[in-house]
N, C-alpha and C. Protein backbone atom coordinates (compact mmCIF):
# COMPACT_ATOMS: atom_id res chain seq x y z
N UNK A 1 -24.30 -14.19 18.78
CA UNK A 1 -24.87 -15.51 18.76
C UNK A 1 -24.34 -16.26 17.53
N UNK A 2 -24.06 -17.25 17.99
CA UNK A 2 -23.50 -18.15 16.69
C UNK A 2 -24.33 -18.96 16.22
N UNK A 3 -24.35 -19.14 14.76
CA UNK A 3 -25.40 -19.82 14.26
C UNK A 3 -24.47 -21.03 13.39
N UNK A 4 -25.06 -22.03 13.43
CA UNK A 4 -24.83 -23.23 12.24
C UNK A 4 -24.89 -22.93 10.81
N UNK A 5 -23.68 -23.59 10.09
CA UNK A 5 -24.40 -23.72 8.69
C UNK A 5 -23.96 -24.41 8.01
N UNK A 6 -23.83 -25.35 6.39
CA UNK A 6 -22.71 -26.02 5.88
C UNK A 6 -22.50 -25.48 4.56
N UNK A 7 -21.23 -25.67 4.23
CA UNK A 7 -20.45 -25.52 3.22
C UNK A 7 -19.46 -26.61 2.73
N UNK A 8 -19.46 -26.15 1.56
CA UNK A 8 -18.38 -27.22 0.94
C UNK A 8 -17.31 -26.79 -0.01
N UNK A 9 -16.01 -27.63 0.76
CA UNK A 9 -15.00 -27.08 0.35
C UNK A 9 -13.98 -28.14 -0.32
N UNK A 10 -13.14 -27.98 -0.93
CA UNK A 10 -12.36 -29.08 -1.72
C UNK A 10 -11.68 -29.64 -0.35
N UNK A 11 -11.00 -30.62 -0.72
CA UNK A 11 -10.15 -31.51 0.01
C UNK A 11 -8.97 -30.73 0.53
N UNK A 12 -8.63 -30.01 -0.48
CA UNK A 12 -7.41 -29.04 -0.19
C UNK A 12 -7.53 -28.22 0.63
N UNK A 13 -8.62 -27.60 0.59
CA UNK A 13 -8.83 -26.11 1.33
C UNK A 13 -9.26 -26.76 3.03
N UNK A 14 -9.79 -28.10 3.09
CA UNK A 14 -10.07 -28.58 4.22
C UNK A 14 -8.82 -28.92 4.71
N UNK A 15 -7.56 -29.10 4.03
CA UNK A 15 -5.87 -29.52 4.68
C UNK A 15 -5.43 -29.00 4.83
N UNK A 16 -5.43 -27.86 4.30
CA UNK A 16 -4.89 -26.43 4.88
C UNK A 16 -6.00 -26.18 5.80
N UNK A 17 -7.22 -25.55 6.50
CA UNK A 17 -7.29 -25.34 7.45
C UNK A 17 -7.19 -25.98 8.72
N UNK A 18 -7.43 -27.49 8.72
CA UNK A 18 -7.15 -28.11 9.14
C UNK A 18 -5.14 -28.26 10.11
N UNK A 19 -4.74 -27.70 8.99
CA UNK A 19 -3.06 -27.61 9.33
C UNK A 19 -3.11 -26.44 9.86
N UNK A 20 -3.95 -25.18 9.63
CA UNK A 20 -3.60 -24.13 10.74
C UNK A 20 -4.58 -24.23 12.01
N UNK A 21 -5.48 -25.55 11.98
CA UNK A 21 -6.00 -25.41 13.25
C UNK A 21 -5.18 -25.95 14.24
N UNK A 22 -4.93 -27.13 13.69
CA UNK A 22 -3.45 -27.84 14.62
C UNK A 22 -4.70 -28.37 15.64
N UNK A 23 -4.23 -28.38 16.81
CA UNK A 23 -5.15 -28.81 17.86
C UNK A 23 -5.65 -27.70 18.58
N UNK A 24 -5.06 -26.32 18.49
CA UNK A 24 -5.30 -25.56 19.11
C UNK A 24 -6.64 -25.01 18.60
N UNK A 25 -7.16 -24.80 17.18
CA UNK A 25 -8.26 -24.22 17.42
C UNK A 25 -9.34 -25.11 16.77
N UNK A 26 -10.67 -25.21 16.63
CA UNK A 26 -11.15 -25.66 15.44
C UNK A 26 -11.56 -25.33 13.81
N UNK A 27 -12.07 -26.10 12.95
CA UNK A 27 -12.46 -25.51 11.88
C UNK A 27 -13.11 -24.39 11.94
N UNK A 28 -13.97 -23.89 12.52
CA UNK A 28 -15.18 -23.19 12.89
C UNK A 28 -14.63 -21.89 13.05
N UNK A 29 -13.51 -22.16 13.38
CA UNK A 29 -12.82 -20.43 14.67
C UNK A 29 -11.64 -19.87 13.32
N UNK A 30 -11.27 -20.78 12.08
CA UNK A 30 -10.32 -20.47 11.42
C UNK A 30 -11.33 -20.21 10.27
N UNK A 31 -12.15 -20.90 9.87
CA UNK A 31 -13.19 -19.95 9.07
C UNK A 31 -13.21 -19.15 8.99
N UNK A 32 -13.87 -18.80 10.39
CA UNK A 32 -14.80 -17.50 10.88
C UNK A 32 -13.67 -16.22 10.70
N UNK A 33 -12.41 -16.86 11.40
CA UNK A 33 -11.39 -15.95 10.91
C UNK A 33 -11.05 -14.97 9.67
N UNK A 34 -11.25 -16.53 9.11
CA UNK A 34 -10.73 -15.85 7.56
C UNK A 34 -11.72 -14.97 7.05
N UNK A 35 -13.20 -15.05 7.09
CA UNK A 35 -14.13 -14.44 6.52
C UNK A 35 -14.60 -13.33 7.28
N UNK A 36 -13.77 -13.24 8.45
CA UNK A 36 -14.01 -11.55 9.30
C UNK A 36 -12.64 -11.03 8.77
N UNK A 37 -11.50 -11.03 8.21
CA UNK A 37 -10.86 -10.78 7.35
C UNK A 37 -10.93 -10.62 6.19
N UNK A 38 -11.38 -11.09 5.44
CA UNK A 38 -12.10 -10.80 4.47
C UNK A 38 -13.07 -9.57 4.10
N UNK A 39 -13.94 -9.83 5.07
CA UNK A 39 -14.72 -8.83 4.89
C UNK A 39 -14.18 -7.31 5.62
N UNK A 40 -13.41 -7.43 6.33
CA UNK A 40 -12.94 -6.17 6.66
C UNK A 40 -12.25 -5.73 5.52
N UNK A 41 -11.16 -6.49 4.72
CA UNK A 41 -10.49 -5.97 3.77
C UNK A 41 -11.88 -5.34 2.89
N UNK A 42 -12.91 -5.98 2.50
CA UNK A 42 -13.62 -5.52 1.44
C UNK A 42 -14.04 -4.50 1.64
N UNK A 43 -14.31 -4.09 3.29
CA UNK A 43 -14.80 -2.62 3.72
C UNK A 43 -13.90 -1.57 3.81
N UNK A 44 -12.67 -2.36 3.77
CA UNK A 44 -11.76 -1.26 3.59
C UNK A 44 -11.57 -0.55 1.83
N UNK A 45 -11.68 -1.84 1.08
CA UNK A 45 -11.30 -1.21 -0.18
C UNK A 45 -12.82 -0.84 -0.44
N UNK A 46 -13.65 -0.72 -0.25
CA UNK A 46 -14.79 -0.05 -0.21
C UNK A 46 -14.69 1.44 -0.16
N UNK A 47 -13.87 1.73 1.46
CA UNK A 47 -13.66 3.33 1.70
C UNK A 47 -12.90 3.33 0.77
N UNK A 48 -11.79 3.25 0.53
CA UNK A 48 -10.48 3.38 -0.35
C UNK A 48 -10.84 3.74 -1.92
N UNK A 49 -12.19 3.04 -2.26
CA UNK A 49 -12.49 3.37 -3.62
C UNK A 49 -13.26 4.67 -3.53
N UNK A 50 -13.81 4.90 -2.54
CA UNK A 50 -14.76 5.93 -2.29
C UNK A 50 -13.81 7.34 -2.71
N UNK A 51 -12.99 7.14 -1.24
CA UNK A 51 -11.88 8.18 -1.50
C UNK A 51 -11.27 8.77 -2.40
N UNK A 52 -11.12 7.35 -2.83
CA UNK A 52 -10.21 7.95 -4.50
C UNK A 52 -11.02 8.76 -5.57
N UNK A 53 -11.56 8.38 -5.00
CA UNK A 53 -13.30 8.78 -6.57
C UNK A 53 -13.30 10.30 -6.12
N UNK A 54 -12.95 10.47 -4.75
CA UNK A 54 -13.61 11.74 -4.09
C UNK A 54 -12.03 12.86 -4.32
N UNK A 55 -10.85 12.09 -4.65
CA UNK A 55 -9.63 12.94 -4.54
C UNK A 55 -9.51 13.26 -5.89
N UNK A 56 -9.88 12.18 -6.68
CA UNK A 56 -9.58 12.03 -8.07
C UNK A 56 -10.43 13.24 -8.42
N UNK A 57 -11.93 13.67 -7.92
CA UNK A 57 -12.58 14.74 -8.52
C UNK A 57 -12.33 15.93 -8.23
N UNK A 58 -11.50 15.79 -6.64
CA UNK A 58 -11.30 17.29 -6.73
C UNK A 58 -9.49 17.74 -7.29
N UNK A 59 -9.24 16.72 -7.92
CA UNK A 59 -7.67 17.05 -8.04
C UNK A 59 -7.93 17.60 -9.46
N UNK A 60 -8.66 16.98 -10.42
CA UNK A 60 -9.02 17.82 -11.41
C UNK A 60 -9.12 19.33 -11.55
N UNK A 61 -10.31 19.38 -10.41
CA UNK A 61 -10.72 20.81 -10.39
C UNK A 61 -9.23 21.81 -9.86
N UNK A 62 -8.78 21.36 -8.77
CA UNK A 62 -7.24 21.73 -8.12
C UNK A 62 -6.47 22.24 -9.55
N UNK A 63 -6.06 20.78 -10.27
CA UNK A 63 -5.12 21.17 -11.28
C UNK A 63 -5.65 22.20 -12.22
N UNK A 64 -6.56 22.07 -12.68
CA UNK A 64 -6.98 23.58 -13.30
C UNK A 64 -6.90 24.73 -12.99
N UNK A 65 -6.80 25.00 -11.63
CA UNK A 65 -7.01 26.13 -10.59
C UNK A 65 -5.15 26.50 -10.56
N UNK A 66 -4.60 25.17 -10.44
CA UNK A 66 -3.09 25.43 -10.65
C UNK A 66 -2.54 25.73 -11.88
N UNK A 67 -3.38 25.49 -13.34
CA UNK A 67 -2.58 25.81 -14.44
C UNK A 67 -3.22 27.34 -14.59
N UNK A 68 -4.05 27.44 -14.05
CA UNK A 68 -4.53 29.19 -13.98
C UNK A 68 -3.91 30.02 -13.35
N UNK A 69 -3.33 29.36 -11.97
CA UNK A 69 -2.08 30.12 -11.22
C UNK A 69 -0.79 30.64 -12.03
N UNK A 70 -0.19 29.13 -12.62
CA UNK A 70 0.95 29.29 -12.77
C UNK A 70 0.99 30.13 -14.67
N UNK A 71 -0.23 30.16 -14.77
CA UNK A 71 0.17 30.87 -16.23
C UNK A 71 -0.17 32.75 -16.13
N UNK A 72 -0.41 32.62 -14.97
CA UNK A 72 -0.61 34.39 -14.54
C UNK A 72 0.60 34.71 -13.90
N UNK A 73 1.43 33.91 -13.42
CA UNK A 73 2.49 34.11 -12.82
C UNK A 73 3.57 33.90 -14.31
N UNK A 74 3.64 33.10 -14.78
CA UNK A 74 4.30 33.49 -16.05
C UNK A 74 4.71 34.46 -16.91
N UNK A 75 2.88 35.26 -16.79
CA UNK A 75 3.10 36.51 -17.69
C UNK A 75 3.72 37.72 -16.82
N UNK A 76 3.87 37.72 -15.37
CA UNK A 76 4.50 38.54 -14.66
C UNK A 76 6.23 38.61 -14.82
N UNK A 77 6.68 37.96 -15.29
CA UNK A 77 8.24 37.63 -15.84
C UNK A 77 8.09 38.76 -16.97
C-alpha cells in the first residue's frame, strides 16, 4: 500500500530527478527507487559489518593456533 508524504528537496536534487524521470516515470517511482536502494545497500553493509566482526574474531584465534603449529614444526628440523 502506498502512502503519501512530503519532503523537501533543493532545486537541484528536484533537476536531476526530474531528468531521470524524463516522461517515462514520475517523481514518486524515482524516489522510491532510490531509497529501496539505499536501504538495501545499508542492509547489506549491515551483514558485511557483522561478518567481518565475526571473521575478524575468529582469525585471531586461527592465527594463534597457526603460530603454535608452525613453531612445533620448526623444532622438528
Amino acid at each position: 500500500m502506498k502512502m503519501k508524504t512530503s519532503i523537501t528537496l533543493s532545486r537541484e536534487a528536484l533537476a536531476g530527478i526530474d531528468r531521470l524521470a524524463g516522461r517515462k516515470y514520475s517523481r514518486s517511482a524515482i524516489i522510491e527507487r532510490a531509497v529501496r536502494r539505499y536501504l538495501e545497500e545499508q542492509k547489506r553493509a549491515q551483514i558485511y559489518e557483522h561478518d567481518l566482526r565475526i571473521l575478524n574474531e575468529a582469525a585471531d584465534r586461527l592465527n594463534a593456533e597457526m603460530e603454535d603449529v608452525l613453531k612445533d614444526q620448526a623444532l622438528d628440523f
